[in-house]
Protein backbone atom coordinates (compact mmCIF):
# COMPACT_ATOMS: atom_id res chain seq x y z
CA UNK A 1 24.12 -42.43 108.79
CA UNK A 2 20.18 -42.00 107.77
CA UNK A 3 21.50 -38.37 106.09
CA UNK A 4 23.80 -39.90 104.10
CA UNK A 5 21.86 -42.68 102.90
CA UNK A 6 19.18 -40.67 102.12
CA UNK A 7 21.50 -38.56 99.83
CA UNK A 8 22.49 -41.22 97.76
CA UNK A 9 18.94 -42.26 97.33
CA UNK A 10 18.31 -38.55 95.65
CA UNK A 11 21.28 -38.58 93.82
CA UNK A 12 20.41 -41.48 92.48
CA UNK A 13 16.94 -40.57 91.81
CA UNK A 14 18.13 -37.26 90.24
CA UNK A 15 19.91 -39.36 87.44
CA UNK A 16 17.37 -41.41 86.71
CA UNK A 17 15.02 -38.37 86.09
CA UNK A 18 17.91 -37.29 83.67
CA UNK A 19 18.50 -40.08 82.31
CA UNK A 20 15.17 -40.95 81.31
CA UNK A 21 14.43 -37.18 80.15
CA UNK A 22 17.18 -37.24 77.86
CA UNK A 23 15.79 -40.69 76.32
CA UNK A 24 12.66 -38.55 75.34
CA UNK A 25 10.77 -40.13 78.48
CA UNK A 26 7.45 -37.62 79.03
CA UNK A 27 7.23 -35.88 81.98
CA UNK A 28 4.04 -37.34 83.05
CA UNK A 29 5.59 -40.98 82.73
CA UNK A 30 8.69 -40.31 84.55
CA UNK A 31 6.94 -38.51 87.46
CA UNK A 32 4.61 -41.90 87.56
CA UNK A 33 7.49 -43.88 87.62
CA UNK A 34 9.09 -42.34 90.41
CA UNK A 35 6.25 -41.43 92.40
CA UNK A 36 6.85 -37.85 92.03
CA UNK A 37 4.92 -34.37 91.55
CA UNK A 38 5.47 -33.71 87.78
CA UNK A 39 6.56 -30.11 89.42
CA UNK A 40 9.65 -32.07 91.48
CA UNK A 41 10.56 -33.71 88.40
CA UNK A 42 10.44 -30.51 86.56
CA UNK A 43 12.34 -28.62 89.33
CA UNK A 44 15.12 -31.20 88.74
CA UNK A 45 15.57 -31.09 85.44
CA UNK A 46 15.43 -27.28 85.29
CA UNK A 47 18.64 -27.62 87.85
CA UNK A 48 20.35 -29.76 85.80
CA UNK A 49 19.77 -27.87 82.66
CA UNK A 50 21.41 -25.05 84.59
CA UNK A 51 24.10 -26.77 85.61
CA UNK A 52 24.60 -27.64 82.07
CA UNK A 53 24.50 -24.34 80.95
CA UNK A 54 27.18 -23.28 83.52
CA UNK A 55 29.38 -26.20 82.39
CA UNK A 56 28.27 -25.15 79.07
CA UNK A 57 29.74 -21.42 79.53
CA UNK A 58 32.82 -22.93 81.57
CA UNK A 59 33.91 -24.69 78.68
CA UNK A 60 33.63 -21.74 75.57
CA UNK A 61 35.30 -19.03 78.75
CA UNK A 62 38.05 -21.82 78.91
CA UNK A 63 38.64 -22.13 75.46
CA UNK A 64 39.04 -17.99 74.90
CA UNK A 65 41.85 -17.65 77.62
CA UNK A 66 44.20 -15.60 76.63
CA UNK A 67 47.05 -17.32 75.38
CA UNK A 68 49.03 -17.52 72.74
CA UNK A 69 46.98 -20.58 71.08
CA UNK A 70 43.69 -18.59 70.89
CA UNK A 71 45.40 -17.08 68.02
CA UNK A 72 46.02 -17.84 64.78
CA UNK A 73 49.56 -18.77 65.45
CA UNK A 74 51.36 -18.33 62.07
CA UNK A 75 51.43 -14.69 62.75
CA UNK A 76 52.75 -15.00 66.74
CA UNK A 77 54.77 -18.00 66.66
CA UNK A 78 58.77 -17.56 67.03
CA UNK A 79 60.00 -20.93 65.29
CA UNK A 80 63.76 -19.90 65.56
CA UNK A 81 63.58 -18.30 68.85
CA UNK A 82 61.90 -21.40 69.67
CA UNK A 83 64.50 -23.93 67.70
CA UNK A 84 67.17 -22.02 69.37
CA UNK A 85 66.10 -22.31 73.37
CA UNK A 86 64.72 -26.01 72.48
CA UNK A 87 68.45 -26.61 71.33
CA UNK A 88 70.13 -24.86 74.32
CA UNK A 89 67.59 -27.32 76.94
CA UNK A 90 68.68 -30.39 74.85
CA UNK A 91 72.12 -30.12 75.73
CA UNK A 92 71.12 -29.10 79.20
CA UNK A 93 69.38 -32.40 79.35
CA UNK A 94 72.31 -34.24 78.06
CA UNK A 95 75.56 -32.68 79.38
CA UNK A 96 74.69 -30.89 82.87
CA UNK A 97 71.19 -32.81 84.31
CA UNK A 98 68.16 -34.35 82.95
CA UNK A 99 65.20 -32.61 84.19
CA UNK A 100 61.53 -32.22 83.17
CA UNK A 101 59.69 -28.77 84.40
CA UNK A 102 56.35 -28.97 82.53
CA UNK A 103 53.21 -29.56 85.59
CA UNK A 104 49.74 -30.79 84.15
CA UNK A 105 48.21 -29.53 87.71
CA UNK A 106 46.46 -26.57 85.32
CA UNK A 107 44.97 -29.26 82.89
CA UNK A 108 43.84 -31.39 86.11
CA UNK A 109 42.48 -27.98 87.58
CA UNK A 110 40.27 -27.40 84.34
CA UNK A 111 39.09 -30.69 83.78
CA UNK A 112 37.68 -30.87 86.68
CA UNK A 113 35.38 -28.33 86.12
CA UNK A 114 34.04 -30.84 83.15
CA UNK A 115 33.63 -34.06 85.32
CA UNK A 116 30.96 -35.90 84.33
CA UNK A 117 30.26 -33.76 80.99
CA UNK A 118 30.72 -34.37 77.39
CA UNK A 119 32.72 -31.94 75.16
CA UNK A 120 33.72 -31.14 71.60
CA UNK A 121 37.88 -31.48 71.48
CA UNK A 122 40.76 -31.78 69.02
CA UNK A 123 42.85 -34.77 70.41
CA UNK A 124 46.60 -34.84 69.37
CA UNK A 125 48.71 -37.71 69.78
CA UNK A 126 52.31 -37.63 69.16
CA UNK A 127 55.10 -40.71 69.77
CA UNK A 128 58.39 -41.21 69.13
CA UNK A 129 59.53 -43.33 65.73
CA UNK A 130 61.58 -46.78 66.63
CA UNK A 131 61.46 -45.92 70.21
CA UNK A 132 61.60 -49.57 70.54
CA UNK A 133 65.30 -49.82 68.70
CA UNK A 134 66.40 -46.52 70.51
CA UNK A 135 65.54 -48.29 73.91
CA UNK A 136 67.46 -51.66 72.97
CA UNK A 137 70.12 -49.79 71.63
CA UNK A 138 71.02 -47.30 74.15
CA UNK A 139 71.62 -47.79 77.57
CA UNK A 140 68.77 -46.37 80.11
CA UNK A 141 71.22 -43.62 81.16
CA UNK A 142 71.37 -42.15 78.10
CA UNK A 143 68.02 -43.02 76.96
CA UNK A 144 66.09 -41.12 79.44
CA UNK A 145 67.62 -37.92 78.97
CA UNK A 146 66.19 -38.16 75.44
CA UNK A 147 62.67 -39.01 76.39
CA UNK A 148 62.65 -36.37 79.08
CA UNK A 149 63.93 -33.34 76.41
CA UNK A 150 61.40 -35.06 74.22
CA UNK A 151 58.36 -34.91 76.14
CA UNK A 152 59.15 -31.49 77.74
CA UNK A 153 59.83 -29.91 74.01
CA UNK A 154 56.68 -31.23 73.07
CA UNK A 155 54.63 -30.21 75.67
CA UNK A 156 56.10 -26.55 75.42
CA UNK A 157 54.67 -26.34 72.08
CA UNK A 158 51.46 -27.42 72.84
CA UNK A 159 51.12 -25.07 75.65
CA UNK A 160 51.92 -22.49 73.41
CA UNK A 161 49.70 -23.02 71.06
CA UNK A 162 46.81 -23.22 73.53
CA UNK A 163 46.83 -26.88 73.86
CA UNK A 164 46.48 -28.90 77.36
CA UNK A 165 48.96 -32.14 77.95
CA UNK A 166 46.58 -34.51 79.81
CA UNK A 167 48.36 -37.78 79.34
CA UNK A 168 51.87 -38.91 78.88
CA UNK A 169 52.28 -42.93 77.67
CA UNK A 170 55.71 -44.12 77.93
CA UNK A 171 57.33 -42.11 74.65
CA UNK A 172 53.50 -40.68 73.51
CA UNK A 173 51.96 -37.68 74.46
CA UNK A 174 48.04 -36.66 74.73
CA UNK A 175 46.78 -33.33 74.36
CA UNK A 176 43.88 -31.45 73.00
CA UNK A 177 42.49 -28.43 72.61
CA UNK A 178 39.17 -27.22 73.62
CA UNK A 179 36.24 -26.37 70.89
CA UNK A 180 33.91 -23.55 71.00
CA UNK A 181 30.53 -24.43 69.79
CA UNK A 182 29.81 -24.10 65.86
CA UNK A 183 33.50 -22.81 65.82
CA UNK A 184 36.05 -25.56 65.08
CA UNK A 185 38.38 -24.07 63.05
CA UNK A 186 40.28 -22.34 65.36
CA UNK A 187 41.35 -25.26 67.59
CA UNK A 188 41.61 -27.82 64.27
CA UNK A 189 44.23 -25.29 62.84
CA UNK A 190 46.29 -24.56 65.68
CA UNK A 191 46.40 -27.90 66.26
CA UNK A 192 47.67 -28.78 62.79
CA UNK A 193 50.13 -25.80 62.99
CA UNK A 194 51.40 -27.52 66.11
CA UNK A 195 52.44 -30.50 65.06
CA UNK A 196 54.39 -28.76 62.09
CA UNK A 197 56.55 -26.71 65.15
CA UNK A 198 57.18 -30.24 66.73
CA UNK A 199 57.83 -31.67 63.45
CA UNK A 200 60.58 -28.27 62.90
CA UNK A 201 61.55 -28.18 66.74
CA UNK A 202 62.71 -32.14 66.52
CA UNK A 203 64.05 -31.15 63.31
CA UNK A 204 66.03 -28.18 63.38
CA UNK A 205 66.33 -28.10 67.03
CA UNK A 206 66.52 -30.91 69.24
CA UNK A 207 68.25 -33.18 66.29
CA UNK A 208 70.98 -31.39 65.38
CA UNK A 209 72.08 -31.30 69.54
CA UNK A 210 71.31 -34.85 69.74
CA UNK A 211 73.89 -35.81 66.70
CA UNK A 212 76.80 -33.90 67.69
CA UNK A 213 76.50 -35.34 71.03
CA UNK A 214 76.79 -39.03 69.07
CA UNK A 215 72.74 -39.12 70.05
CA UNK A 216 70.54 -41.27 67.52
CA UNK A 217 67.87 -38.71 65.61
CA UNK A 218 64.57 -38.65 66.57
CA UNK A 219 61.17 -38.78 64.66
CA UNK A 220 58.10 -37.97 65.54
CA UNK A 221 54.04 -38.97 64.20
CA UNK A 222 51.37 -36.79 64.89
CA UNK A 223 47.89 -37.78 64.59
CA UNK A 224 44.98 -35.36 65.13
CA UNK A 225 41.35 -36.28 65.17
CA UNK A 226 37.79 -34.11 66.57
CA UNK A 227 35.09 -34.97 68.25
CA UNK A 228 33.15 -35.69 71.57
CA UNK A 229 34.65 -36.94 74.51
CA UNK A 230 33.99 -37.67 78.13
CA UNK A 231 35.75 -36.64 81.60
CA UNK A 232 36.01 -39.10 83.45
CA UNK A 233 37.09 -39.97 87.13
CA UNK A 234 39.19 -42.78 88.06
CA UNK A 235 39.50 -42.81 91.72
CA UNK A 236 41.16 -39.75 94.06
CA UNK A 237 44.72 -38.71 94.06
CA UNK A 238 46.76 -37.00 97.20
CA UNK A 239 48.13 -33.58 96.89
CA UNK A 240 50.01 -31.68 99.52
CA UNK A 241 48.77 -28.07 100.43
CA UNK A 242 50.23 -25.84 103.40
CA UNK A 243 47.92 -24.95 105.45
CA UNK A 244 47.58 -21.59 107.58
CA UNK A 245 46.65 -22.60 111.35
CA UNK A 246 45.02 -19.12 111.82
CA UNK A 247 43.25 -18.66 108.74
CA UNK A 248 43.08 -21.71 107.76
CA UNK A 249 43.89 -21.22 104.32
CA UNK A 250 46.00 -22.94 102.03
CA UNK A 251 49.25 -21.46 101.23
CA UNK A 252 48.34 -18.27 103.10
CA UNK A 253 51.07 -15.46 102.92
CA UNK A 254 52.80 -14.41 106.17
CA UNK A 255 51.58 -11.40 108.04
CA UNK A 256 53.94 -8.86 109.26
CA UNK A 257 51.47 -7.99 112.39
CA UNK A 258 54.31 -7.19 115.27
CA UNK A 259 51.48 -7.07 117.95
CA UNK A 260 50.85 -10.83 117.83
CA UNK A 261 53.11 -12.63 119.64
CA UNK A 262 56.15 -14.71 117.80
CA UNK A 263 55.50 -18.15 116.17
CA UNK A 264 57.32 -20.45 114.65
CA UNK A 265 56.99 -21.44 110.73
CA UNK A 266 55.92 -25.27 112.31
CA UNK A 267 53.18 -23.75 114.61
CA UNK A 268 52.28 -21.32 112.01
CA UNK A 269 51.67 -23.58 109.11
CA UNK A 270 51.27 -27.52 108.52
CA UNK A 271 50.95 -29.46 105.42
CA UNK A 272 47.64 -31.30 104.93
CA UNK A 273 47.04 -34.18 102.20
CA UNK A 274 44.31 -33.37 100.00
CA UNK A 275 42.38 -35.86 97.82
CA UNK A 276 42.05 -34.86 94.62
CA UNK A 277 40.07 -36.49 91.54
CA UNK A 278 42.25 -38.37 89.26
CA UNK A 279 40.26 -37.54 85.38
CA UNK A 280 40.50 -39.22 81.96
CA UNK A 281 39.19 -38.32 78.60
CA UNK A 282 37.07 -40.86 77.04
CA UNK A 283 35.78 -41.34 73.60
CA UNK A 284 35.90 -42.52 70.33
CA UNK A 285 38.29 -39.42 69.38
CA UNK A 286 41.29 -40.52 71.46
CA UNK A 287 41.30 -43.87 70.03
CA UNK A 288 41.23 -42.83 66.33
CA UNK A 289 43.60 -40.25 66.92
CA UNK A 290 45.72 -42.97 68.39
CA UNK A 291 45.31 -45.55 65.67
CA UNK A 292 45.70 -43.57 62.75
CA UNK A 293 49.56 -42.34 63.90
CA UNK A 294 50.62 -45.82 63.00
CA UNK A 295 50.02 -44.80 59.50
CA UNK A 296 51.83 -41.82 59.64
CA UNK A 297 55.71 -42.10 58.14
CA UNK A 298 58.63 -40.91 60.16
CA UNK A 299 57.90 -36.30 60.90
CA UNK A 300 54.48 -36.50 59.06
CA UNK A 301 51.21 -35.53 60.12
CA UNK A 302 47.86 -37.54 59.77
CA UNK A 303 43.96 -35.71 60.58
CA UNK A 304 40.95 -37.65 60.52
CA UNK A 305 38.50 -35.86 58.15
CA UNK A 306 36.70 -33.80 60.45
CA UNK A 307 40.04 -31.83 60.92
CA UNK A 308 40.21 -31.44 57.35
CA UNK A 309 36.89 -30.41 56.75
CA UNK A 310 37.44 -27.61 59.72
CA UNK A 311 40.77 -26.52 57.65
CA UNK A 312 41.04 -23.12 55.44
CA UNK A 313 41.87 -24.02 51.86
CA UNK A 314 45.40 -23.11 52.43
CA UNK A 315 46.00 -25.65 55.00
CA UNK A 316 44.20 -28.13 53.62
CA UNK A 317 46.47 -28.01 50.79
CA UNK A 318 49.17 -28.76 53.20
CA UNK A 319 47.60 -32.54 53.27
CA UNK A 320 46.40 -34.95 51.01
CA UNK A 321 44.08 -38.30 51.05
CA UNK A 322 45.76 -41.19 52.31
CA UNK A 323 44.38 -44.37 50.58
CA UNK A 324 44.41 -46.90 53.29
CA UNK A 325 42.51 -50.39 52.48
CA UNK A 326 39.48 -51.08 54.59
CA UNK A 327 41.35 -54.15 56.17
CA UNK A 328 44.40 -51.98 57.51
CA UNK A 329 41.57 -49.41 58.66
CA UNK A 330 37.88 -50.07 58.79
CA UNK A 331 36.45 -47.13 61.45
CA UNK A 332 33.51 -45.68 59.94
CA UNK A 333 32.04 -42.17 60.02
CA UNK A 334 29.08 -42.18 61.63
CA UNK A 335 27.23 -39.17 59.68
CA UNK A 336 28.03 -40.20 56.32
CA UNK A 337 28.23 -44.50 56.81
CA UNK A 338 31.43 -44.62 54.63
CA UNK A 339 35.07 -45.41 55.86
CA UNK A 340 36.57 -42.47 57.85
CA UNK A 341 38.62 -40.80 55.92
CA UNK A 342 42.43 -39.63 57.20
CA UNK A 343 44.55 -37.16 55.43
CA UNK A 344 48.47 -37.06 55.69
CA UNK A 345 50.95 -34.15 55.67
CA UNK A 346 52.91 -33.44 51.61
């Protein structure tokens, strides 16, 4: 009981030496303060800056994975292979049974890595247009076969263009994609370049299933915004993993060792419930990103202006200003003091 006490005391203490280091708090004050060695207070900041720095190196190894949205995916990206197997799942979804295959345990897996850190990353949202009359219109049975093709299209193509789905609300989607640092055009334009495949996908492909199936067409807003965010835990969630009783580890592979005597798959294995962290992003980003969709019309795409700015000139010429009054939209950029500036899709 006395250990564990103890070890919240320090961890405690350990935050408070960051916390007042990063608030430009001299060593000499802070080790006064504490009642500490300025060498123990040292000591602990050292660790954390190393900790830092391993988050730090986490985050750019993350964001060079080798996948197809490290690239600049204009050159890589199949649209009609990919209009033509979005169309073939939409009538799966409609005419044999509605499913939804896409798992976000590989975004939960990375974020954890981050808990408790800040980090640079495009946020995308995307929603449906008039989900609200699609819902009153149509009855739930053939509603959520729509929503579920929706969502899993959508997520596809973020996952393919090196994106991470971290959120779904109700008909909306959150992703992002992670930033290395001093390098944010990579991530800004495969972000914009995938929201034009959704835009083409619902388009091309899921649309022109949904209407000869007597389906209602659907359109999409994207909005895309950049900047710091936090990960954030909100309580623990269970997860089931089969256990090994002689190894004791998880989802250990059978042996085919005929000199050990016979055992049963139940005395072999067992399934154990894990707790695992339940993460959020926080920050400013998500909630622009979120607001400024509503000012996106029906397949169009808005960016907050530190997308733009992060844009080649070809892609930028892809958008133009949107003049929005300061009543309708009043967040302000913080480097420059004027209104925030959003740009929407031509």
């Amino acid at each position: 009981m006395n250990s564990i006490y103890n070890s919240d005391i320090a961890i405690h203490q350990d935050k408070t030496i960051i916390t007042l280091y990063e608030s430009n708090i001299p060593l000499e004050t802070i080790a006064f303060q504490l009642d500490l060695s300025i060498k123990e207070v040292s000591d602990k900041i050292k660790k954390y800056q190393m900790i830092d720095k391993g988050k730090e190196k986490s985050i750019l190894e993350a964001s060079k994975v080798p996948k197809l949205g490290m690239l600049l995916l204009d050159t890589v990206f199949d649209t009609e292979s990919a209009i033509k197997v979005a169309q073939q799942r939409t009538w799966y979804n409609l005419k044999v049974r509605s499913e939804f295959n896409v798992s976000q345990e590989k975004t939960q897996e990375l974020m954890e890595s981050f808990i408790g850190t800040n980090v640079t990353l495009v946020i995308l949202h995307v929603d449906l247009v008039s989900s609200t009359d699609l819902s009153m219109n149509l009855p739930l049975k053939r509603l959520i076969p729509i929503i579920q093709a929706f969502t899993q299209e959508m997520s596809l193509v973020i996952e393919a263009y090196g994106g991470y789905v971290f959120k779904y609300v109700g008909d909306a989607i959150l992703a992002f994609f992670f930033t290395e640092k001093g390098d944010l055009y990579l991530p800004s334009v495969n972000a914009v370049n995938c929201a034009d495949s959704m835009v083409t996908i619902i388009q091309k492909g899921m649309n022109v299933i949904l209407e000869a199936n007597g389906y209602p067409e659907l359109g999409i807003r994207v909005g895309i915004d950049i900047g710091e965010n936090a990960i954030v835990q909100y309580g623990l969630r269970p997860e089931t993993a089969n256990i090994n009783k002689n190894n004791h580890e998880p989802n250990a592979k059978k042996t085919n060792d005929t000199s050990s005597p016979a055992t049963t798959n139940n005395e072999r294995n067992s399934d154990i419930i894990l707790k695992k962290p339940r993460l959020d992003i926080l920050g400013y980003t998500i909630n622009i990103a979120s607001k400024m969709t509503n000012f996106a019309k029906p397949n169009q795409i808005i960016i907050g202006e530190e997308v733009y700015q992060n844009l080649d000139t070809q892609t930028k010429r892809k958008f133009e200003n949107l003049d929005i009054g300061s009543i309708e939209w009043n967040y302000i950029n913080n480097s420059t003091g004027n209104i925030y500036g959003l740009y929407v899709s031509n």
